[in-house]
C-alpha atoms as a PDB file:
ATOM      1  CA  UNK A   1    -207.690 -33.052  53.865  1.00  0.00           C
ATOM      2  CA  UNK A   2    -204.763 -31.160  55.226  1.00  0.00           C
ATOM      3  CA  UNK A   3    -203.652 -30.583  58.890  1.00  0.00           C
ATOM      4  CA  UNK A   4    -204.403 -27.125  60.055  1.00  0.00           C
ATOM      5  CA  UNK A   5    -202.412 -26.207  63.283  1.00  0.00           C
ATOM      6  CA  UNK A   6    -200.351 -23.743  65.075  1.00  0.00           C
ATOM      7  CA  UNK A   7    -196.954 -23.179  65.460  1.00  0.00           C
ATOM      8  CA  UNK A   8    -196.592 -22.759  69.157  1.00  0.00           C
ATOM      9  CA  UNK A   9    -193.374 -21.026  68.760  1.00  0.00           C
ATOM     10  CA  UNK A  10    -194.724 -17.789  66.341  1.00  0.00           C
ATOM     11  CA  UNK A  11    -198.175 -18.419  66.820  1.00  0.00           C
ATOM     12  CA  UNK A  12    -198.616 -18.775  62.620  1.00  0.00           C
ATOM     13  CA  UNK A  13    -201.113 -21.078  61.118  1.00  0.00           C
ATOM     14  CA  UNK A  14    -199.579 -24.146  59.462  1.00  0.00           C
ATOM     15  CA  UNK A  15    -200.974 -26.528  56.613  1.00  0.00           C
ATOM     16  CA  UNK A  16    -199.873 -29.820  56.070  1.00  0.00           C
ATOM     17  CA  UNK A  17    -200.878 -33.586  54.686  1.00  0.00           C
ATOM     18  CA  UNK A  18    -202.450 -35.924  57.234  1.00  0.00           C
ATOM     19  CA  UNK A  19    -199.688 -38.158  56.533  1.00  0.00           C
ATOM     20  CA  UNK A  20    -197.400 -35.963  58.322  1.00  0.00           C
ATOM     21  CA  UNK A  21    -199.284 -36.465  61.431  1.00  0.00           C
ATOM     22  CA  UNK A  22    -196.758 -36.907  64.422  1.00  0.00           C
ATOM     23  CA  UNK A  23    -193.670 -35.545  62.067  1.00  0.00           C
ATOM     24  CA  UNK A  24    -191.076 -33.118  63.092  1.00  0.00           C
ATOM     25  CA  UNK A  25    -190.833 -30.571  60.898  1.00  0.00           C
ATOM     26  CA  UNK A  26    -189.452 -27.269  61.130  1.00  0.00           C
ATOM     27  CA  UNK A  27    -191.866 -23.976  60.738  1.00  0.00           C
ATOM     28  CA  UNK A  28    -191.334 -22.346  57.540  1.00  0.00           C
ATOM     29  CA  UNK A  29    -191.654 -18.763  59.544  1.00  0.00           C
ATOM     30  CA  UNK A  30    -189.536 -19.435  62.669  1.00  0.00           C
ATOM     31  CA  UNK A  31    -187.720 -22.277  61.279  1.00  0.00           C
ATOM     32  CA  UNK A  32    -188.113 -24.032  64.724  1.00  0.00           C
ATOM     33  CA  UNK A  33    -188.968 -27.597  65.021  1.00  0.00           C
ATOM     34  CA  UNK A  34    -192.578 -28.337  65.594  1.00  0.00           C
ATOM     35  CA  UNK A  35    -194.240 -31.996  65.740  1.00  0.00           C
ATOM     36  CA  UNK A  36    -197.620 -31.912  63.704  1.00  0.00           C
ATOM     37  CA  UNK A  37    -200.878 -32.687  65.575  1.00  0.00           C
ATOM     38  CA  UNK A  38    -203.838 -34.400  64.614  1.00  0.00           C
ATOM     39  CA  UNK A  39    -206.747 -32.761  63.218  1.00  0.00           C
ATOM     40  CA  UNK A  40    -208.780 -32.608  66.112  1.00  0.00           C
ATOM     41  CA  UNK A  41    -205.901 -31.312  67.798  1.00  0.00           C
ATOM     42  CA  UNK A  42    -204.834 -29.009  65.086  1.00  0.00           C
ATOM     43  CA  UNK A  43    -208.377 -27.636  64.850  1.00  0.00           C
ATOM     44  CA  UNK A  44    -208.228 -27.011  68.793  1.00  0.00           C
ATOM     45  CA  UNK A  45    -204.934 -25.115  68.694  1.00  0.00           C
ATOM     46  CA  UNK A  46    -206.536 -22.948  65.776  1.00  0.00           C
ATOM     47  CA  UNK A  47    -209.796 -21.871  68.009  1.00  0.00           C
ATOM     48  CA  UNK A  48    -207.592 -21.724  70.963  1.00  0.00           C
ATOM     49  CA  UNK A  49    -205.573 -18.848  69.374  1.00  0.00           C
ATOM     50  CA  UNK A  50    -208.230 -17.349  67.682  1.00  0.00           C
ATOM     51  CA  UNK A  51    -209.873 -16.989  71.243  1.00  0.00           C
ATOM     52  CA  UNK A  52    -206.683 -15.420  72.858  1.00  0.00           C
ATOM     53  CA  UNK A  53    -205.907 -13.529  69.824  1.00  0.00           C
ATOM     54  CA  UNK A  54    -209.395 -12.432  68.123  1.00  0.00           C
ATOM     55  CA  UNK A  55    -209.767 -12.878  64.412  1.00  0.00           C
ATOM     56  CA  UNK A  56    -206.202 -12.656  62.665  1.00  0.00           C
ATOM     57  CA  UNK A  57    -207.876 -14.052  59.176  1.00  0.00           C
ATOM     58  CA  UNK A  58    -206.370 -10.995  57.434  1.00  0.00           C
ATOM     59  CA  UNK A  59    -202.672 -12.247  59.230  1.00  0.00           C
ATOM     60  CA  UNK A  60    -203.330 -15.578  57.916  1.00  0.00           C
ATOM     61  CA  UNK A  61    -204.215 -14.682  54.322  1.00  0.00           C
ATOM     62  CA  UNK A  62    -200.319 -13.696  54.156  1.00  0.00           C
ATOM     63  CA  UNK A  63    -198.587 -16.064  56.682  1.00  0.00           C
ATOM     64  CA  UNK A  64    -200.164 -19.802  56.076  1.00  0.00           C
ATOM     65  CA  UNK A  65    -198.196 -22.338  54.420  1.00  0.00           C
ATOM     66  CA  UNK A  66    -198.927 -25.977  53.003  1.00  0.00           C
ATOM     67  CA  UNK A  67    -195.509 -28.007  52.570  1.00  0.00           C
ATOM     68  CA  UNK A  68    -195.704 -30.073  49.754  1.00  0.00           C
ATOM     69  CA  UNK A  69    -194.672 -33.834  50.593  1.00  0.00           C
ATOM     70  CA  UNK A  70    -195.873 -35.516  47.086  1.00  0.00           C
ATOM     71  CA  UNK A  71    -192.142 -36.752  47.041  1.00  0.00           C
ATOM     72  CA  UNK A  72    -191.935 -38.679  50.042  1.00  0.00           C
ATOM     73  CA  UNK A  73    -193.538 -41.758  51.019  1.00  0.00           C
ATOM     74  CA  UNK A  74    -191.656 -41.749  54.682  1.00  0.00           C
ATOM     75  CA  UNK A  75    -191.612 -38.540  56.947  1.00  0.00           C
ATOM     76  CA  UNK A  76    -188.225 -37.142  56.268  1.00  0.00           C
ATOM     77  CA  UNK A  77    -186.548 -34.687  58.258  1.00  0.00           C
ATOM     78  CA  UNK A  78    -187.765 -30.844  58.357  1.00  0.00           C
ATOM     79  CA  UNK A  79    -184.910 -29.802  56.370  1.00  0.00           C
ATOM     80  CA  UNK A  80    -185.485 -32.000  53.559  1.00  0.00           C
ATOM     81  CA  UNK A  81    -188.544 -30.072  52.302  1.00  0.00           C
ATOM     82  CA  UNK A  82    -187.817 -27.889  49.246  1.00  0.00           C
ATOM     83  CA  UNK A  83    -192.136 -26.747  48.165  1.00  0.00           C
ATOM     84  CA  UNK A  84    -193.358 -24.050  50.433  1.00  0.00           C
ATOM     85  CA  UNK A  85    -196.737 -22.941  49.282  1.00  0.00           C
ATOM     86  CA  UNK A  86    -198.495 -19.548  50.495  1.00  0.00           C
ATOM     87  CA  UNK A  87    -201.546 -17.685  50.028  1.00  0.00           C
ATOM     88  CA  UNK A  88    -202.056 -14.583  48.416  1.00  0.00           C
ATOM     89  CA  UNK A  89    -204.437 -12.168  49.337  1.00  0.00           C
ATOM     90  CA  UNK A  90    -206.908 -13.272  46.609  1.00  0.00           C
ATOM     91  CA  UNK A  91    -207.373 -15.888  47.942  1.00  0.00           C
ATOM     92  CA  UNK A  92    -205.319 -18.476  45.408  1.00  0.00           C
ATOM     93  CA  UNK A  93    -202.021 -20.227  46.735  1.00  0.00           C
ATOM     94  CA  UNK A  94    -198.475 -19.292  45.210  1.00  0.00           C
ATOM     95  CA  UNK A  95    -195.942 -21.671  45.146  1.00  0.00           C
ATOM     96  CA  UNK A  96    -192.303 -20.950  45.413  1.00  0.00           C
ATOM     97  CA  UNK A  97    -189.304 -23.506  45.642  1.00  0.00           C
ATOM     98  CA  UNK A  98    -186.314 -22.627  47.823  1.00  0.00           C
ATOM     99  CA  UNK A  99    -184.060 -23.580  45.094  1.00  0.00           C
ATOM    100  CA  UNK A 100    -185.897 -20.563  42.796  1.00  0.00           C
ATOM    101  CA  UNK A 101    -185.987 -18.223  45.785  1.00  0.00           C
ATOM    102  CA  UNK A 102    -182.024 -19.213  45.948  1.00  0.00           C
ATOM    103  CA  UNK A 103    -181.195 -18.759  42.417  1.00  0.00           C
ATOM    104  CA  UNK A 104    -183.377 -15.167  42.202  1.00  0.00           C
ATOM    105  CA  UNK A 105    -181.554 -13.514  44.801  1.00  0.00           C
ATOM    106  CA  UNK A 106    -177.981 -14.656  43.842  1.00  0.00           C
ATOM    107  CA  UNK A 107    -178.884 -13.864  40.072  1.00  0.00           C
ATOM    108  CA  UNK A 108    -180.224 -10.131  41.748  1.00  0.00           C
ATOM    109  CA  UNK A 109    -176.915  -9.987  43.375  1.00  0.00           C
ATOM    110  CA  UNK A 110    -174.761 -10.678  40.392  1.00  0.00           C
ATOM    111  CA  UNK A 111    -177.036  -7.941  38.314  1.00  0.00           C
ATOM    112  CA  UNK A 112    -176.298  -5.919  41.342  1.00  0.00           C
ATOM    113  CA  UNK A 113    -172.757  -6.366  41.227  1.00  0.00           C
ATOM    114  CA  UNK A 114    -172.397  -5.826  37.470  1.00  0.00           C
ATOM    115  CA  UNK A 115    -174.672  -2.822  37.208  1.00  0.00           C
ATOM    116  CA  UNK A 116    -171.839  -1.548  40.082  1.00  0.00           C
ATOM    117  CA  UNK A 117    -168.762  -2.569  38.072  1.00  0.00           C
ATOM    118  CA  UNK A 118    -169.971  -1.385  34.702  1.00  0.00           C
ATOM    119  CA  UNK A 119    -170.824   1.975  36.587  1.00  0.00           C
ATOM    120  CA  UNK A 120    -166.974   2.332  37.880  1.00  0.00           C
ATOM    121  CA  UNK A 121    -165.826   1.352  34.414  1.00  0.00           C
ATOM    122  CA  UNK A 122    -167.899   4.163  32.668  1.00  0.00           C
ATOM    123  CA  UNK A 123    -167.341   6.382  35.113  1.00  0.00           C
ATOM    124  CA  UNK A 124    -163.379   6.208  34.562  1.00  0.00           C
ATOM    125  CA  UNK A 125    -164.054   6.083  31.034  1.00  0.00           C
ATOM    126  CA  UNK A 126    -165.739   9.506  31.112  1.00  0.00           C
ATOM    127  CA  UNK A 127    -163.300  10.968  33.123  1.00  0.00           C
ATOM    128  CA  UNK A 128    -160.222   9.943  31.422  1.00  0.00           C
ATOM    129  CA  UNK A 129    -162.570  11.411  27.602  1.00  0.00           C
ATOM    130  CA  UNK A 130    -163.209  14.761  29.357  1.00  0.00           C
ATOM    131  CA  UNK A 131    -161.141  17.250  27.176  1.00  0.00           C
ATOM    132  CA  UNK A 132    -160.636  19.355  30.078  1.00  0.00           C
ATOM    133  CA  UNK A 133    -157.587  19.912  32.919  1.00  0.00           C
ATOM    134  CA  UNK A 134    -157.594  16.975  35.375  1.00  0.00           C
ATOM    135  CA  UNK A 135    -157.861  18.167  39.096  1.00  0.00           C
ATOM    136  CA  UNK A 136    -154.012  17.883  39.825  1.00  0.00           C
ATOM    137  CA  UNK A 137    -151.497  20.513  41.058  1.00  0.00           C
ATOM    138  CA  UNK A 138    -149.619  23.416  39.233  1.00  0.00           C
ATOM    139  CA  UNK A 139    -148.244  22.648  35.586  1.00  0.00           C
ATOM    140  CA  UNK A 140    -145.080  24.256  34.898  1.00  0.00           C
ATOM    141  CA  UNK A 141    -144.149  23.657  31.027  1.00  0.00           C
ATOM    142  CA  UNK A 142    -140.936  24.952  29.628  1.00  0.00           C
ATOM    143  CA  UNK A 143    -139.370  24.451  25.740  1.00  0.00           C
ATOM    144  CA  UNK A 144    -137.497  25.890  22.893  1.00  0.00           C
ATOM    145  CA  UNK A 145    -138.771  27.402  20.060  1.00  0.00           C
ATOM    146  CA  UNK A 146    -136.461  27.292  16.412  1.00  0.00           C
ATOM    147  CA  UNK A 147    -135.911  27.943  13.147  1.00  0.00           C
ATOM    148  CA  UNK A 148    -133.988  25.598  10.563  1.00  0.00           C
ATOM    149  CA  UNK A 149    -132.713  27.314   7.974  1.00  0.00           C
ATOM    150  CA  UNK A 150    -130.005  26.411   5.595  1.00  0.00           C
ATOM    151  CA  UNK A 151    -128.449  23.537   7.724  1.00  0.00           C
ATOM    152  CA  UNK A 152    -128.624  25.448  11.276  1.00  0.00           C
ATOM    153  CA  UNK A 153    -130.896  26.111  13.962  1.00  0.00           C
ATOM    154  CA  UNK A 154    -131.537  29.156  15.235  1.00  0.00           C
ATOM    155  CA  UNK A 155    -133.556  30.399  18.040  1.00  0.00           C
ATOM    156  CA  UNK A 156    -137.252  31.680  17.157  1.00  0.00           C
ATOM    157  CA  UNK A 157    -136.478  35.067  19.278  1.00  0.00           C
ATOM    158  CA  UNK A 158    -140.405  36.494  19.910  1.00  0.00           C
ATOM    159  CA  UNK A 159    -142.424  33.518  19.209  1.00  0.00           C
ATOM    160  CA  UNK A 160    -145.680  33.420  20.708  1.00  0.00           C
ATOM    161  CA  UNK A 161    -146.716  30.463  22.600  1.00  0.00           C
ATOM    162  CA  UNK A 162    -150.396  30.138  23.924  1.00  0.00           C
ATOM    163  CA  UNK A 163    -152.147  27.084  25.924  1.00  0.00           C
ATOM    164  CA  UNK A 164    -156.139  26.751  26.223  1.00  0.00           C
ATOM    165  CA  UNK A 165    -157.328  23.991  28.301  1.00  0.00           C
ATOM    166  CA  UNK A 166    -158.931  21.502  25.855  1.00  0.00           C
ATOM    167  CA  UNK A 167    -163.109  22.668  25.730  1.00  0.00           C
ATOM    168  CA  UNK A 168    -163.005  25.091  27.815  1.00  0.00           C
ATOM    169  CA  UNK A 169    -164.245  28.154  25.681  1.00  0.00           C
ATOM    170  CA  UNK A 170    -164.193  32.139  26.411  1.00  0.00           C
ATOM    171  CA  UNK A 171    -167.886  33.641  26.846  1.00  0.00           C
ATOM    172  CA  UNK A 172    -166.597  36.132  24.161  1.00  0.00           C
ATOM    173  CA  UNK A 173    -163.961  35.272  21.612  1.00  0.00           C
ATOM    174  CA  UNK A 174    -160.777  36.912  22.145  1.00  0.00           C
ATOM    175  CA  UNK A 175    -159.228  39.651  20.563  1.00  0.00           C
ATOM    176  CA  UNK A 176    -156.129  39.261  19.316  1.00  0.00           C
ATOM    177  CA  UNK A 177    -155.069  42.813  18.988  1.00  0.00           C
ATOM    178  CA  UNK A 178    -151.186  43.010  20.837  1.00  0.00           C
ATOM    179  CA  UNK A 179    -150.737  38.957  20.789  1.00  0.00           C
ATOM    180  CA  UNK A 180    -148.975  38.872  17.422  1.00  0.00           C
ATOM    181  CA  UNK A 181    -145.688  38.326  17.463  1.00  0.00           C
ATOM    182  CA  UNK A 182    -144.576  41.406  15.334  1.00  0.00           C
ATOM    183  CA  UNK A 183    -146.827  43.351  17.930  1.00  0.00           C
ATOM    184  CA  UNK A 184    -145.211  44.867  21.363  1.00  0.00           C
ATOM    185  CA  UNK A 185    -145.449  42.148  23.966  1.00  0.00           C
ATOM    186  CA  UNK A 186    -148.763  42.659  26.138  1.00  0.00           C
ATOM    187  CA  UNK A 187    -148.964  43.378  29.987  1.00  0.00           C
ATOM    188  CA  UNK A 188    -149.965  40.938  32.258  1.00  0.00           C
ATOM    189  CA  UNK A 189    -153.450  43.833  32.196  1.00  0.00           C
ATOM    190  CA  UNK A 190    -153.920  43.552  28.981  1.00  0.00           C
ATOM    191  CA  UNK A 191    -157.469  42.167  28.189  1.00  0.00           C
ATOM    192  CA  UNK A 192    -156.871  39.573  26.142  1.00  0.00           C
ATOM    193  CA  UNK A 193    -154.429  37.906  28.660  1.00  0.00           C
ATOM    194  CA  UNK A 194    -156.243  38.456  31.404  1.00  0.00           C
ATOM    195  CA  UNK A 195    -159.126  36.209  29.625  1.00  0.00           C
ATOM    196  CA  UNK A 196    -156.816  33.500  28.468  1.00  0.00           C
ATOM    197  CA  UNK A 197    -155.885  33.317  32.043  1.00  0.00           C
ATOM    198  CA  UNK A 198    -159.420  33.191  33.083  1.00  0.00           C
ATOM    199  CA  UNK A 199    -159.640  30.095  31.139  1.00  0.00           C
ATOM    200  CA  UNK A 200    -157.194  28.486  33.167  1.00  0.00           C
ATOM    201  CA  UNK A 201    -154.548  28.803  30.340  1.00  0.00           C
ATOM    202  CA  UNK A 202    -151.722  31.159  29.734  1.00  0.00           C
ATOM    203  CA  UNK A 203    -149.247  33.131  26.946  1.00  0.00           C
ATOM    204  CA  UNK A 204    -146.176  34.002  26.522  1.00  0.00           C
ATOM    205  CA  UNK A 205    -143.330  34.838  24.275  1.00  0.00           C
ATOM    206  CA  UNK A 206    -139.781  33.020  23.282  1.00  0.00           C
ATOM    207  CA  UNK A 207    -136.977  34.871  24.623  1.00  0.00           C
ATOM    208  CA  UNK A 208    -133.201  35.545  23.028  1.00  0.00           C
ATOM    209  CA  UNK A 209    -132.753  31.695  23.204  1.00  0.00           C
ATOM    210  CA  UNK A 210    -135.731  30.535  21.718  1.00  0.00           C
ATOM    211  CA  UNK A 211    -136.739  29.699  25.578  1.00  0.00           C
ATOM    212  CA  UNK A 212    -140.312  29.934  27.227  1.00  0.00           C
ATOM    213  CA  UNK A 213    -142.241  28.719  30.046  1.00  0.00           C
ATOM    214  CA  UNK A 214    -146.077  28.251  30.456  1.00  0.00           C
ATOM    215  CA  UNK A 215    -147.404  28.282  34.462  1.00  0.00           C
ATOM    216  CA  UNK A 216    -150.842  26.450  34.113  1.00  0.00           C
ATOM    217  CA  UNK A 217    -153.116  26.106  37.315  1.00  0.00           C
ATOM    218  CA  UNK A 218    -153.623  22.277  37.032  1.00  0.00           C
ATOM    219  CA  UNK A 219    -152.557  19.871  34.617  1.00  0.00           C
ATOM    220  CA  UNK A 220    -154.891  17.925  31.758  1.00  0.00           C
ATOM    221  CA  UNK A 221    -154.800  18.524  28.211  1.00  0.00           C
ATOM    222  CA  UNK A 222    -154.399  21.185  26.406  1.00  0.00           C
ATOM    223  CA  UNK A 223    -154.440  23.174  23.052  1.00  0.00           C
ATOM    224  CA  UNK A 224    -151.180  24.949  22.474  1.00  0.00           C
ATOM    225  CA  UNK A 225    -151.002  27.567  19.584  1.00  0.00           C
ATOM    226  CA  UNK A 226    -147.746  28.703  18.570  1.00  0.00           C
ATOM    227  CA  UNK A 227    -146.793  31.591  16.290  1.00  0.00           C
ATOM    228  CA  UNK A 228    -143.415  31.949  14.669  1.00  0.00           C
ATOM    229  CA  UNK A 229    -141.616  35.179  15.029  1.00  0.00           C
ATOM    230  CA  UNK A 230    -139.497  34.853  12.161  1.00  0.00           C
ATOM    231  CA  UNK A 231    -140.685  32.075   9.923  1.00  0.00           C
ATOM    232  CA  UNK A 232    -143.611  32.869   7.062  1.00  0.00           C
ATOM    233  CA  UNK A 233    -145.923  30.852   5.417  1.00  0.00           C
ATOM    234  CA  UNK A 234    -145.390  31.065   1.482  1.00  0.00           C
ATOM    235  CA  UNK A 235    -148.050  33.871  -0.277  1.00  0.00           C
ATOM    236  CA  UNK A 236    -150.184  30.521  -1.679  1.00  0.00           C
ATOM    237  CA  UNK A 237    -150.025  28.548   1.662  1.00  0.00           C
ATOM    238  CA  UNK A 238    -153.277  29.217   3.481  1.00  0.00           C
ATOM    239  CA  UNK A 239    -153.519  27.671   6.948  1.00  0.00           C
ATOM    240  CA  UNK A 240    -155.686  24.287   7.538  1.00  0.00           C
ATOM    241  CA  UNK A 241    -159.633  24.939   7.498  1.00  0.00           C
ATOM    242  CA  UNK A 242    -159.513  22.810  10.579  1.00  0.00           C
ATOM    243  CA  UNK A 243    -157.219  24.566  12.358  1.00  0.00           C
ATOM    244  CA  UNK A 244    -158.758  27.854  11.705  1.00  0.00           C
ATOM    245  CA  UNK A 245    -162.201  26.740  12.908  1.00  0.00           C
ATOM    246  CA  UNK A 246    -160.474  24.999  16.251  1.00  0.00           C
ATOM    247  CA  UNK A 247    -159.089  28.574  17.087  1.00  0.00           C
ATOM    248  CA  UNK A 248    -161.845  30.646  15.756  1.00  0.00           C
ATOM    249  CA  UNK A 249    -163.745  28.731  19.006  1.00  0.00           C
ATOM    250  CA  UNK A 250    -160.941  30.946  21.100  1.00  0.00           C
ATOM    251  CA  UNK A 251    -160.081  34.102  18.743  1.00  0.00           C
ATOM    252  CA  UNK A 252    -162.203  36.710  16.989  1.00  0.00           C
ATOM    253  CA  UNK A 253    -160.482  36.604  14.100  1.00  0.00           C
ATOM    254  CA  UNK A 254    -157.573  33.508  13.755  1.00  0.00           C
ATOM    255  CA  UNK A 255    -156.518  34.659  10.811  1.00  0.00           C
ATOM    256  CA  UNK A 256    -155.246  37.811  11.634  1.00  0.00           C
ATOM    257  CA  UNK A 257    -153.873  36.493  14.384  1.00  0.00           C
ATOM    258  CA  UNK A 258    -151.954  34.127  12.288  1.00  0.00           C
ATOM    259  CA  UNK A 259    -151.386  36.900   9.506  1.00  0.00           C
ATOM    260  CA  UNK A 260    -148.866  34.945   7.127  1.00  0.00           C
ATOM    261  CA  UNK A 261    -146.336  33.638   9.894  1.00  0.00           C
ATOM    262  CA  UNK A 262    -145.535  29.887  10.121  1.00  0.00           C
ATOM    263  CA  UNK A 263    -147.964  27.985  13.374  1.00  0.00           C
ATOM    264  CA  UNK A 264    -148.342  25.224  15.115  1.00  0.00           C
ATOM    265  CA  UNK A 265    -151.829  23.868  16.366  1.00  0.00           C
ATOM    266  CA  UNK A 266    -151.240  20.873  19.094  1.00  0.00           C
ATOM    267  CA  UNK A 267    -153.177  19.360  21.703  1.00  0.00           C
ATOM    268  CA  UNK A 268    -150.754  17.651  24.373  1.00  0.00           C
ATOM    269  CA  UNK A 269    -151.396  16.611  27.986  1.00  0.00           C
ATOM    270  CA  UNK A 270    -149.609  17.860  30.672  1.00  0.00           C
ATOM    271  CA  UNK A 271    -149.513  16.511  34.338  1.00  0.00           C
ATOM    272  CA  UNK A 272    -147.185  18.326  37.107  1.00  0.00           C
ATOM    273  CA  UNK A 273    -144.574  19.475  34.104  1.00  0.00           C
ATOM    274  CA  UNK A 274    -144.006  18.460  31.112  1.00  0.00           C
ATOM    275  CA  UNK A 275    -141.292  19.660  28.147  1.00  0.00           C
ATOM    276  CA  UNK A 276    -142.448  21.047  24.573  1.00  0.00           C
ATOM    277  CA  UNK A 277    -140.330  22.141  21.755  1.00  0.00           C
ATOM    278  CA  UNK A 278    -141.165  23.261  17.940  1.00  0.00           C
ATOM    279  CA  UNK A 279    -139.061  23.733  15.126  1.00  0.00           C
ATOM    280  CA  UNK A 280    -139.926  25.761  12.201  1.00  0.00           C
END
């Protein structure tokens, strides 16, 4: 029959084998070194409580403990038991070993710490997929548009050059009345640019040299149409189905846009500045 007692240290009630009478041990609860009493005197420290205390049965249900000692035949020291057995509220005991305790909460940790390293990782991944502008400064992009024709390069005067930031869609598709390059250049009111702006992108048109430059609000990636202002398509070449659904996401109508001049349809990534030339 096993050795009820108190721990006179935390005041919990105690279980152990009668051959661990007179034993140090150390309190499961406290972890304080108690020497185990006989019954009589186990029982006494029990009633003793109980008559300080009142009735603490429901306290008990959750704090008493029976340490298992089927391994030794000697007392060994308080440290050397592994089996700590509790009882539930239902009344049946629950044992646990240390080492499983142990093993649980460093296997908890190392789910913890994965779960947290696998977040950082996805969450880098996602932001480095995002097709739109990265949250960095002002993008100032600057290139040469030209023509080779008949073994010499010449400079694509008028060329239109427009940049969308990558998914990043108008409400309303833009019209693309005045963008054309055989059109008068638009104002910085007209509609149209004032949307394309909106968007956080930008147009504008080759000069005498073939030179532009594009002033973006923060740099990422982009898609970059651009027109030629002197190069056509032949009569029988019809531009890419894929291209013209990709712009008709932007334009109301791509194709006029496009009418039957030579394009280019790129997506590049700019950071602070960047370079970008085309030759027809």
């Amino acid at each position: 029959m096993p050795v009820q007692f108190i721990c006179l240290h935390c005041q919990r009630k105690l279980s152990v084998s009668q051959r661990k009478v007179g034993a140090q041990l150390k309190c499961p609860m406290c972890q304080r070194t108690i020497t185990v009493p006989t019954q009589e005197e186990g029982l006494a420290l029990v009633e003793l409580r109980d008559s300080l205390h009142g009735d603490q049965n429901e306290q008990d249900a959750l704090s008493e403990f029976v340490v298992h000692d089927d391994r030794w035949d000697d007392h060994p020291p308080a440290e050397q038991y592994d089996n700590v057995e509790t009882e539930s509220l239902s009344g049946h005991p629950i044992t646990v070993t240390r080492r499983i305790v142990y093993l649980q909460g460093g296997l908890l940790g190392l789910v913890a710490f994965l779960g947290l390293l696998l977040g950082i990782i996805v969450g880098r991944l996602t932001d480095n997929s995002k097709s739109g502008p990265s949250e960095t400064g002002p993008v100032r992009v600057s290139g040469k548009i030209t023509i080779a024709e008949h073994s010499t390069v010449q400079a694509d005067v008028g060329a239109v050059i427009i940049a969308f930031p990558s998914g990043h869609y108008p409400d309303e598709k833009i019209a693309v009345n005045g963008l054309r390059p055989d059109q008068r250049p638009p104002s910085d009111q007209h509609l149209s640019i004032s949307v394309i702006e909106g968007l956080g992108g930008d147009y504008t048109r080759a000069n005498s040299r073939g030179q532009f430059q594009l002033k973006l609000p923060v740099g990422g990636a982009y898609h970059v149409l651009v027109i030629s202002g002197n190069s056509h398509r032949p009569p029988e070449e019809l531009p890419a189905t894929k291209d013209l659904a990709e712009m008709g996401r932007y334009f109301l109508l791509a194709t006029d846009l496009l009418d039957h001049y030579n394009y280019r349809w790129n997506q590049v990534r700019w950071r602070t500045k960047g370079t970008f030339n085309v030759e027809f």
